[in-house]
Protein backbone atom coordinates (compact mmCIF):
# COMPACT_ATOMS: atom_id res chain seq x y z
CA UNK A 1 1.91 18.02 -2.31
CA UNK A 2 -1.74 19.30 -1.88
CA UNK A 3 -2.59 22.74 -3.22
CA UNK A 4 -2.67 24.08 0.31
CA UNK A 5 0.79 22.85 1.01
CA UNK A 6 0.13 19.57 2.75
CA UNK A 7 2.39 16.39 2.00
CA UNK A 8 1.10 13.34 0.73
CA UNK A 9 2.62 10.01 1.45
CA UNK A 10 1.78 6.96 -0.46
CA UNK A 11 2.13 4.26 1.94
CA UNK A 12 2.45 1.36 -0.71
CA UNK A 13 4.03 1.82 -4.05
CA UNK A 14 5.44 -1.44 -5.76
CA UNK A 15 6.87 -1.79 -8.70
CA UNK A 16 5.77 -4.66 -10.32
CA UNK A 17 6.71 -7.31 -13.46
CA UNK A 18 3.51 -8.25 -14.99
CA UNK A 19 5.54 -9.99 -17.71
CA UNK A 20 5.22 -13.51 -19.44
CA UNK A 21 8.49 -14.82 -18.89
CA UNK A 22 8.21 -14.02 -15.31
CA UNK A 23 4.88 -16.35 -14.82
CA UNK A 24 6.17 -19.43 -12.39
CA UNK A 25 2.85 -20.98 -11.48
CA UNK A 26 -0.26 -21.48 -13.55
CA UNK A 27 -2.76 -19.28 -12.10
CA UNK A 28 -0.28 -16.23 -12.31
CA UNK A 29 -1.43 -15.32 -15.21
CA UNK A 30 -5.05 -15.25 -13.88
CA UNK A 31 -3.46 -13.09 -10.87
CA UNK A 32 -2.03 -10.74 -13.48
CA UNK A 33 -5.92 -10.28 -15.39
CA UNK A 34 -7.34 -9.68 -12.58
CA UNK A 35 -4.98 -6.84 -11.24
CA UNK A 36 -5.74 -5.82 -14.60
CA UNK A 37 -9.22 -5.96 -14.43
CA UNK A 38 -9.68 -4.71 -10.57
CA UNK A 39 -7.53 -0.82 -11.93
CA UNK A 40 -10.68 -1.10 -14.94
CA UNK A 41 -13.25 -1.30 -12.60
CA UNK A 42 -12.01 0.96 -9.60
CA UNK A 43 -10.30 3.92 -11.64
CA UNK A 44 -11.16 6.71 -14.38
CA UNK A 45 -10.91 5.28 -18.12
CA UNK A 46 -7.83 7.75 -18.49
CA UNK A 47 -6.36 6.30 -15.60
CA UNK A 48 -6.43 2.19 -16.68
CA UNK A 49 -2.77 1.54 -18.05
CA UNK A 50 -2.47 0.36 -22.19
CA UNK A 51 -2.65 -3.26 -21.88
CA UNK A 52 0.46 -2.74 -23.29
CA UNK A 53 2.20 -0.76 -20.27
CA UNK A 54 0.43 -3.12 -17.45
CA UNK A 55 1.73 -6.54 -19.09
CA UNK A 56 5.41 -5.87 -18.44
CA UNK A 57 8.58 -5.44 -16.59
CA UNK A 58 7.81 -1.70 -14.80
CA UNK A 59 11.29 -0.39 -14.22
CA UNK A 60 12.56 1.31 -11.20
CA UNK A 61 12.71 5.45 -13.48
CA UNK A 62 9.25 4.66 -13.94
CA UNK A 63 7.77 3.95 -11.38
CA UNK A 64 9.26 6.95 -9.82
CA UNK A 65 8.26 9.58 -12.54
CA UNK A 66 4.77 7.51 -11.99
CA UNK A 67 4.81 8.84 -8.04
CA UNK A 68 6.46 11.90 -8.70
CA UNK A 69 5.48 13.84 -11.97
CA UNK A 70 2.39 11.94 -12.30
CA UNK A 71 1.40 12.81 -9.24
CA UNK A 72 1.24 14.81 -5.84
CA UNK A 73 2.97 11.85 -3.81
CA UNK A 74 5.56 13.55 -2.22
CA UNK A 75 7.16 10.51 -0.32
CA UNK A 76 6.19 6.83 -0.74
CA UNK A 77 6.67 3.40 1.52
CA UNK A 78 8.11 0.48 -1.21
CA UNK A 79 6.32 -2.74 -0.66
CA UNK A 80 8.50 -5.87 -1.69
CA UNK A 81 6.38 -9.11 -2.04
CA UNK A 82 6.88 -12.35 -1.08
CA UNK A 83 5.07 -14.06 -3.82
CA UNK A 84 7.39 -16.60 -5.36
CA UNK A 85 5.65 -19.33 -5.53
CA UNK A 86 3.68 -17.31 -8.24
CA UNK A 87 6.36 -15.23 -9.63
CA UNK A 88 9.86 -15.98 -10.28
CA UNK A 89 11.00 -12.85 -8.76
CA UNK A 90 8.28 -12.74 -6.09
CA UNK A 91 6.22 -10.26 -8.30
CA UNK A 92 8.09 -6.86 -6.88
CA UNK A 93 11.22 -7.85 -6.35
CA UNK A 94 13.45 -6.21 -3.22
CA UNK A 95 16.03 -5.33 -5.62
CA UNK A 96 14.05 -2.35 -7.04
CA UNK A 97 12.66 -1.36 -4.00
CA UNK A 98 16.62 -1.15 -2.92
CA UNK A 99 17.37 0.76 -5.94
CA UNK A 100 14.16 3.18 -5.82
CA UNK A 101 15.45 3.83 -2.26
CA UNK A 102 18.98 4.40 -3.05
CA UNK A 103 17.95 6.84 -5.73
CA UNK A 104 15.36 8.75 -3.50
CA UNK A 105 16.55 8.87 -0.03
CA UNK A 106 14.58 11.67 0.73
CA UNK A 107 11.74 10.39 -0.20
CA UNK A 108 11.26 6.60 0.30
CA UNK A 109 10.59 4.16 3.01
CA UNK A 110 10.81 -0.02 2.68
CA UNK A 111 8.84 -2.90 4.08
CA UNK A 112 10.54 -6.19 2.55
CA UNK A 113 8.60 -9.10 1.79
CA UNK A 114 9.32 -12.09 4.37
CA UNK A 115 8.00 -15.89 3.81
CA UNK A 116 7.73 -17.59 7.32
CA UNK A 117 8.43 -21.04 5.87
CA UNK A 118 11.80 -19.62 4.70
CA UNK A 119 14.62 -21.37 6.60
CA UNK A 120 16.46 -18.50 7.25
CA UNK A 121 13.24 -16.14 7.84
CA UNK A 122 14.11 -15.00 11.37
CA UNK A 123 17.68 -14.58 9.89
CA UNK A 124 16.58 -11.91 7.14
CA UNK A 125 14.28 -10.15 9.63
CA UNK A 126 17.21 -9.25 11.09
CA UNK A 127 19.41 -8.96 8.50
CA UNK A 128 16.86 -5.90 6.63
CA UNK A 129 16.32 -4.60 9.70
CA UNK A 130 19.80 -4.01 11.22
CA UNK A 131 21.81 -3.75 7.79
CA UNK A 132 19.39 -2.54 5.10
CA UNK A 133 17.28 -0.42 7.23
CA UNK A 134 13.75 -1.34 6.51
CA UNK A 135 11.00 0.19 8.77
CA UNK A 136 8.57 -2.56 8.35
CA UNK A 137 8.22 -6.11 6.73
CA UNK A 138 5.80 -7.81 4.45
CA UNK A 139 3.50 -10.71 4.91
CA UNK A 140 1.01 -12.36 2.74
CA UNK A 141 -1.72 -14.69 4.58
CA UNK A 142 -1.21 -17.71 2.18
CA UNK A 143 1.53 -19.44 0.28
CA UNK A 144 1.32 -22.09 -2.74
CA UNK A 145 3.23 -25.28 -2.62
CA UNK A 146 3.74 -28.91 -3.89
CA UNK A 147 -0.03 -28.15 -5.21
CA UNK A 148 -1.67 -27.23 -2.19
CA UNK A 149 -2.50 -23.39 -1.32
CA UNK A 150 -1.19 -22.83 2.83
CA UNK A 151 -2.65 -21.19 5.18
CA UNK A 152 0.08 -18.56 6.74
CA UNK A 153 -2.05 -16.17 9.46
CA UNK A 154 -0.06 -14.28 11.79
CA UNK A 155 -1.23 -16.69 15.10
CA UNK A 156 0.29 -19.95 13.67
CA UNK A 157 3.17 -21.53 15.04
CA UNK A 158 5.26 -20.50 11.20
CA UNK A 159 4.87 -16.92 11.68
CA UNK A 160 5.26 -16.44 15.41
CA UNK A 161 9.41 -16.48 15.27
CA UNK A 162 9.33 -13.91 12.73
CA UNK A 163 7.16 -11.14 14.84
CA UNK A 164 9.06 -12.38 17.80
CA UNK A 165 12.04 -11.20 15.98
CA UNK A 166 10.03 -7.83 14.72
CA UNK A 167 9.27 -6.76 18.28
CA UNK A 168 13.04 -7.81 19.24
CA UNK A 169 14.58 -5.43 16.65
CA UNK A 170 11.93 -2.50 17.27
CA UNK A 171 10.45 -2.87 14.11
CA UNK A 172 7.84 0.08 13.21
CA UNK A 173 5.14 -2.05 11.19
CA UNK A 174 4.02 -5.42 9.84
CA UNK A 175 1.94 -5.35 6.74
CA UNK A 176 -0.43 -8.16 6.18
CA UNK A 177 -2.20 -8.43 3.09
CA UNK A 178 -5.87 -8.74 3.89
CA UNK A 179 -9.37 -8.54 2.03
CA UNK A 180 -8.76 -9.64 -1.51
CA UNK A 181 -8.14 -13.28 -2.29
CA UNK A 182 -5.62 -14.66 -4.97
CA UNK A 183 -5.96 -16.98 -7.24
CA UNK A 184 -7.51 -20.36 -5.85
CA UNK A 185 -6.65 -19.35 -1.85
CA UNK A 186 -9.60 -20.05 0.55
CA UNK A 187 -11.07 -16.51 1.24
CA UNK A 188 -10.72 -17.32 4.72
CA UNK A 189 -7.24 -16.79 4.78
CA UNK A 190 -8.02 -13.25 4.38
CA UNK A 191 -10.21 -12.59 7.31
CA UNK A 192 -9.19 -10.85 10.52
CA UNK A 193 -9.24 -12.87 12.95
CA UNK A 194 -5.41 -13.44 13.10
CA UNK A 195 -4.85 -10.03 13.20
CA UNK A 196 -6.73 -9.51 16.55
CA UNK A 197 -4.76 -12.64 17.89
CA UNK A 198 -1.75 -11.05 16.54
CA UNK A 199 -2.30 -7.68 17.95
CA UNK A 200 -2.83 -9.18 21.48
CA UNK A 201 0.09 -11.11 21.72
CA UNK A 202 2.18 -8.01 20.19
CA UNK A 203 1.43 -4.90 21.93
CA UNK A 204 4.90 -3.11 20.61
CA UNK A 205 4.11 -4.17 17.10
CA UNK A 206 1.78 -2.32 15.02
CA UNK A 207 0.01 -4.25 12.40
CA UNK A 208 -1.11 -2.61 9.12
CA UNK A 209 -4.21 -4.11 7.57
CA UNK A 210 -3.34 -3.61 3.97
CA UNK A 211 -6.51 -3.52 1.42
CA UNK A 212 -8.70 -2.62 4.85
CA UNK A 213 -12.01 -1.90 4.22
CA UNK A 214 -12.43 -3.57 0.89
CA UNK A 215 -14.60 -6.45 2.37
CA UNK A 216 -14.77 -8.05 5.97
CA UNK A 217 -15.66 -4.26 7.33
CA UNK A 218 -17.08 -5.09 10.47
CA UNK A 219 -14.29 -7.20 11.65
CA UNK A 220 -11.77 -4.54 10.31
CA UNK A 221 -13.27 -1.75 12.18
CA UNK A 222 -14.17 -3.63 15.79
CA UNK A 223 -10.19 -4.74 15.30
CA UNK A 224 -9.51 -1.25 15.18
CA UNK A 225 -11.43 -0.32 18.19
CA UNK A 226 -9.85 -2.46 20.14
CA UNK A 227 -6.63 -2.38 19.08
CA UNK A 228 -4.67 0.50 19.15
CA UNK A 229 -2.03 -0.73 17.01
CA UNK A 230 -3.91 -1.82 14.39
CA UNK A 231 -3.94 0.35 11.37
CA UNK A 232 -6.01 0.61 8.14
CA UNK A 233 -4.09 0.71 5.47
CA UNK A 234 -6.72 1.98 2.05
CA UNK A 235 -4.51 0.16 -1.17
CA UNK A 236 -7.18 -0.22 -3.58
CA UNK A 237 -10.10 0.62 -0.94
CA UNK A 238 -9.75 4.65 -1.48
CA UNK A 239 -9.97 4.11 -5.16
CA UNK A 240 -13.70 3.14 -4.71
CA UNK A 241 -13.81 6.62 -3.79
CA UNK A 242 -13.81 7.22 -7.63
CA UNK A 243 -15.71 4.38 -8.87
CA UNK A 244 -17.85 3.46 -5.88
CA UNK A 245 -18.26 6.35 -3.77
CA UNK A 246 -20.98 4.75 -1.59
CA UNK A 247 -19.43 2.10 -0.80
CA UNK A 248 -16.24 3.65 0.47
CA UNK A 249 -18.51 6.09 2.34
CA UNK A 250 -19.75 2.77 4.35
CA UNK A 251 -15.73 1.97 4.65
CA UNK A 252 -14.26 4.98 5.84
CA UNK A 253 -17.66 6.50 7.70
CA UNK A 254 -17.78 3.33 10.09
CA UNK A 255 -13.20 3.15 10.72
CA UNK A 256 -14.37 7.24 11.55
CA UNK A 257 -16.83 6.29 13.83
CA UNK A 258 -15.04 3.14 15.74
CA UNK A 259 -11.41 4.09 15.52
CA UNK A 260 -11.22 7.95 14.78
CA UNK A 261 -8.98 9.34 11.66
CA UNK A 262 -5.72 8.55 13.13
CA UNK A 263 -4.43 5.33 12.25
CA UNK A 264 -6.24 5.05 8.58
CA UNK A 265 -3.37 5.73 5.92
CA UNK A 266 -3.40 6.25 1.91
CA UNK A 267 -2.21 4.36 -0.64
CA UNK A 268 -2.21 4.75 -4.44
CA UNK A 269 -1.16 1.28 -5.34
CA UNK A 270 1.15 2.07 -8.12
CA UNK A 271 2.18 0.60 -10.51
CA UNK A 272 -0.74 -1.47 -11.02
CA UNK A 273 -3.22 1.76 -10.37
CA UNK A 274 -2.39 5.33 -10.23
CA UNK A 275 -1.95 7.55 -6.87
CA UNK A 276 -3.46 10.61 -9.05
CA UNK A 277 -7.46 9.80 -9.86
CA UNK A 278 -7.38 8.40 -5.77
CA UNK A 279 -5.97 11.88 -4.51
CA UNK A 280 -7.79 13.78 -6.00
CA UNK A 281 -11.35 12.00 -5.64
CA UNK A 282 -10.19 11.52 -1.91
CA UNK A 283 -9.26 15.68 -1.16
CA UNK A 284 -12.88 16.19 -2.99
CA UNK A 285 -14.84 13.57 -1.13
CA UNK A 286 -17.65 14.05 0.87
CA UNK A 287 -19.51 11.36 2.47
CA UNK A 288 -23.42 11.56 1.55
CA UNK A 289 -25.32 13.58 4.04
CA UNK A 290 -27.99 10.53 4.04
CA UNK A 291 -25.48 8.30 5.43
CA UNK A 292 -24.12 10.77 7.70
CA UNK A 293 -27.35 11.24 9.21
CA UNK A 294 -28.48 7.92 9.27
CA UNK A 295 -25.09 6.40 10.92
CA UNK A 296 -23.29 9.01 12.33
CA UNK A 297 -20.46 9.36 10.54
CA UNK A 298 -18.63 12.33 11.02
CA UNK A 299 -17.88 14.96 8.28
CA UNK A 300 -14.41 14.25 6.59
CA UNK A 301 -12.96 17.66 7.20
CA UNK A 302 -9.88 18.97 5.60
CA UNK A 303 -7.85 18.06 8.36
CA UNK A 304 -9.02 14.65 8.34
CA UNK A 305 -8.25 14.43 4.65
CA UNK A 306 -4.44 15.48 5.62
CA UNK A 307 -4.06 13.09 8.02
CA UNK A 308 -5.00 9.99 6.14
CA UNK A 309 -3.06 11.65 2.92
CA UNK A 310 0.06 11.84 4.56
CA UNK A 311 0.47 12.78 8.71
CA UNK A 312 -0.80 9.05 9.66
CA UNK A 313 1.28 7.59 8.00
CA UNK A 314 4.59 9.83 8.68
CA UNK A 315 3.74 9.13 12.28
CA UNK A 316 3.91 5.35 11.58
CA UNK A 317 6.48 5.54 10.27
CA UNK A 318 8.61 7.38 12.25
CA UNK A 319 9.35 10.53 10.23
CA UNK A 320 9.15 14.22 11.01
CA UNK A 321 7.13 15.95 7.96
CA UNK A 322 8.77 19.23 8.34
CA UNK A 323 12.58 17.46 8.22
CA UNK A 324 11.20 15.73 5.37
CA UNK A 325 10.04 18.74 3.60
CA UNK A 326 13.08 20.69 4.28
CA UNK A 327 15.02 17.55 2.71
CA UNK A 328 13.04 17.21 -0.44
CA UNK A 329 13.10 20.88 -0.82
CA UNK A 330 14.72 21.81 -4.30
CA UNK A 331 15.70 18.20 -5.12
CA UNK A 332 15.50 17.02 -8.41
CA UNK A 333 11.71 16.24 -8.27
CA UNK A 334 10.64 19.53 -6.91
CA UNK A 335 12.23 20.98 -9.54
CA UNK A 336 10.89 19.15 -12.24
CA UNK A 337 7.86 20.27 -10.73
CA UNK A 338 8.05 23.51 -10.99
CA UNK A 339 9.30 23.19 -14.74
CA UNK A 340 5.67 21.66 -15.26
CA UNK A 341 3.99 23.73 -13.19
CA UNK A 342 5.19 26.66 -15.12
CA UNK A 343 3.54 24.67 -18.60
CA UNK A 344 0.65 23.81 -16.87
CA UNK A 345 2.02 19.85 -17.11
CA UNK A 346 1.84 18.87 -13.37
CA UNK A 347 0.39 16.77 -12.66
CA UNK A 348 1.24 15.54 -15.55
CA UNK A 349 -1.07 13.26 -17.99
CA UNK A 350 -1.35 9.64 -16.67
CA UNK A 351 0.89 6.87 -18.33
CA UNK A 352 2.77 10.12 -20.20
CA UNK A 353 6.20 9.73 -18.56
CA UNK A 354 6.15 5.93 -19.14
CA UNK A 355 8.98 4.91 -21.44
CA UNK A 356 7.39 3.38 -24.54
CA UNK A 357 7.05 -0.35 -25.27
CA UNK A 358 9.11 -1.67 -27.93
C-alpha cells in the first residue's frame, strides 16, 4: 500500500528454482547468469540478491514475506512457466503458485503456464480454467526440442486451439512473454507482430505484452494504439526506472502518448528482482522536462502512477479494489505490518526475511 492509501498490485510474481539439480538443458545455466546479471544491472546494489539466495530453490513462505513485508505489494498475479525443456520443473512450477494461492486467497491471482505442443493443451486450458480457477494463462514465444529452438507465436496453427479455447471459457488474459530473448532463441521470436495478428483474430481476449517496452518500442506502442486489448505489462521494464531512467522515460512517455495510462500495468518481478527499489523509483518518477517538451509526453501525475501501480491491473483482472481491501483488512499480513511499522521495519530491509542458506 502507498503512503496515501493506494493499493499496489504486482501483476507477475514467480517463484522461481534457480538451483543446480534442477538444470535440464545446457544453456539453463546461462539462462540462470543472466537473470542474475539483468537484477545487477537494472536494480540498487542493496537490492541484487547474495549469489547465494538467487542460486536456489525459492520456497513458497518466501516468496510471500518477499511481496509482503518486503514490500508495499498488497496483492500479486502468480506467473507459472512453461519452460521445461530448460528446467525440470518448468522453472516456476504451478505447484507453488497453487500453494501461494491457497495460502493467500485474499491476495493472489494465477496465470498457469500452457505449452501449445502439449497433447492435452486445449484439455488443461480448460481444466485450470473451470476447476482451478485461473484468470489468465501463460505463453512463451519459443520452445527447445530434439536440438532445435521452435518458433511458438500466437498466429501459428500450434497455438490457435489453445486461444480458441481461452475465448471459449471467458478467459480474462493471455500473457506472452515478449522483448527479451533466451538463451540461443532467434530474437525474432520476440517481436510483435503475432501479437497484432493475435489481437485481431481475438477481440474478447486481451493479450498482455509481458517485458513491454524493454526493446521493440515502436511496435509495442502502435500495437497498443490499435488494439484495445492489448496491454503493457512493465516486468523488468519499470526497473530501468532506477537504473536507466531515460530510457524508461522514452518507454512509458511514448505507451502515454499512443495508448493513454490505462492498460500499462506493474510488475516487480520477484523473486528474481525485488517489487521494493521499482515502487518506489516509479511513485518518485518524473519524466525529464526535455523530453516532455520535445515529444509530448504527458506529465506522470499521481493518478497516473496509481493506475499503473495497481487500478489497471485490478480492472484486468476482474477485481473490485475496495472488496479487496476490505478482505485483506486485518489479515495476517496487515498485521505484521503494523508490528513493523510500529519499529520502523516496513518495509522491511531487502533479502532480510529470506530464510538462510544452509
Amino acid at each position: 500500500m502507498l503512503d496515501n492509501g493506494a493499493l499496489v498490485v504486482d501483476s507477475v510474481s514467480h517463484c522461481f528454482n534457480h538451483a543446480e539439480e534442477n538444470l535440464k538443458h545446457p544453456h539453463a545455466q546461462r539462462w540462470n547468469d543472466e537473470t542474475f546479471e539483468l537484477g545487477e544491472q537494472l536494480q540498487p546494489e542493496k537490492y541484487v540478491h547474495p549469489k547465494e539466495v538467487f542460486h536456489r530453490d525459492h520456497s513458497v513462505e518466501e516468496l510471500e514475506r518477499l511481496l509482503f513485508l518486503e514490500s508495499q505489494v498488497d496483492y500479486t498475479n502468480y506467473h507459472s512457466l512453461p519452460l521445461d525443456d530448460y528446467f525440470h520443473d518448468g522453472l516456476v512450477s504451478r505447484e507453488k503458485g497453487f500453494e501461494l494461492r491457497d495460502r493467500n486467497p485474499n491476495r493472489v491471482s494465477m496465470y498457469v503456464d500452457i505449452n501449445p505442443l502439449d497433447d492435452d493443451a486445449v484439455e488443461q486450458v480448460e481444466y485450470y480454467v473451470k476447476e482451478k480457477n485461473v484468470e489468465g494463462i501463460k505463453l512463451y514465444p519459443a520452445r527447445y526440442q530434439n536440438g532445435q529452438d521452435l518458433s511458438l507465436q500466437l498466429n501459428e496453427d500450434a497455438v490457435r486451439p489453445v486461444l480458441e479455447k481461452c475465448a471459449d471459457l471467458d478467459v480474462t488474459s493471455v500473457g506472452i512473454h515478449k522483448f527479451i530473448p533466451f538463451a540461443t532463441a532467434p530474437v525474432k521470436y520476440f517481436r510483435m507482430s503475432d501479437v497484432e495478428d493475435a489481437a485481431n483474430a481475438f477481440p474478447e481476449l486481451n493479450f498482455e505484452v509481458i517485458h513491454a517496452g524493454f526493446s521493440f518500442l515502436e511496435e509495442t506502442v502502435f500495437a497498443m494504439a490499435s488494439h484495445e486489448n492489448v496491454y503493457a505489462n512493465l516486468e523488468n521494464t519499470i526497473h530501468m526506472a532506477c537504473s536507466r531512467p531515460r530510457k524508461f522515460a522514452r518507454s512509458l512517455g511514448e505507451m502515454l502518448y499512443w495508448a493513454g495510462p490505462d492498460r500499462i500495468v506493474f510488475s516487480g518481478g520477484a523473486t528474481a528482482l525485488h517489487p521494493q527499489a521499482a515502487i518506489e523509483s516509479f511513485w518518485d518518477f518524473e519524466i525529464p522536462e526535455d523530453m516532455r517538451a520535445g515529444n509530448d509526453y504527458p506529465q506522470v501525475t499521481d493518478e497516473i502512477k496509481e493506475k499503473v501501480l495497481g487500478k489497471n491491473a485490478f480492472r484486468l483482472l476482474g477485481k473490485d479494489p475496495e472488496k479487496v481491501r476490505k478482505d485483506i483488512k486485518g489479515d495476517k499480513w496487515e498485521q505484521k505490518r503494523q508490528e513493523r511499522r510500529e519499529t520502523g521495519d516496513f518495509p522491511a530491509e531487502p533479502w532480510s526475511t529470506y530464510d538462510t542458506p544452509a
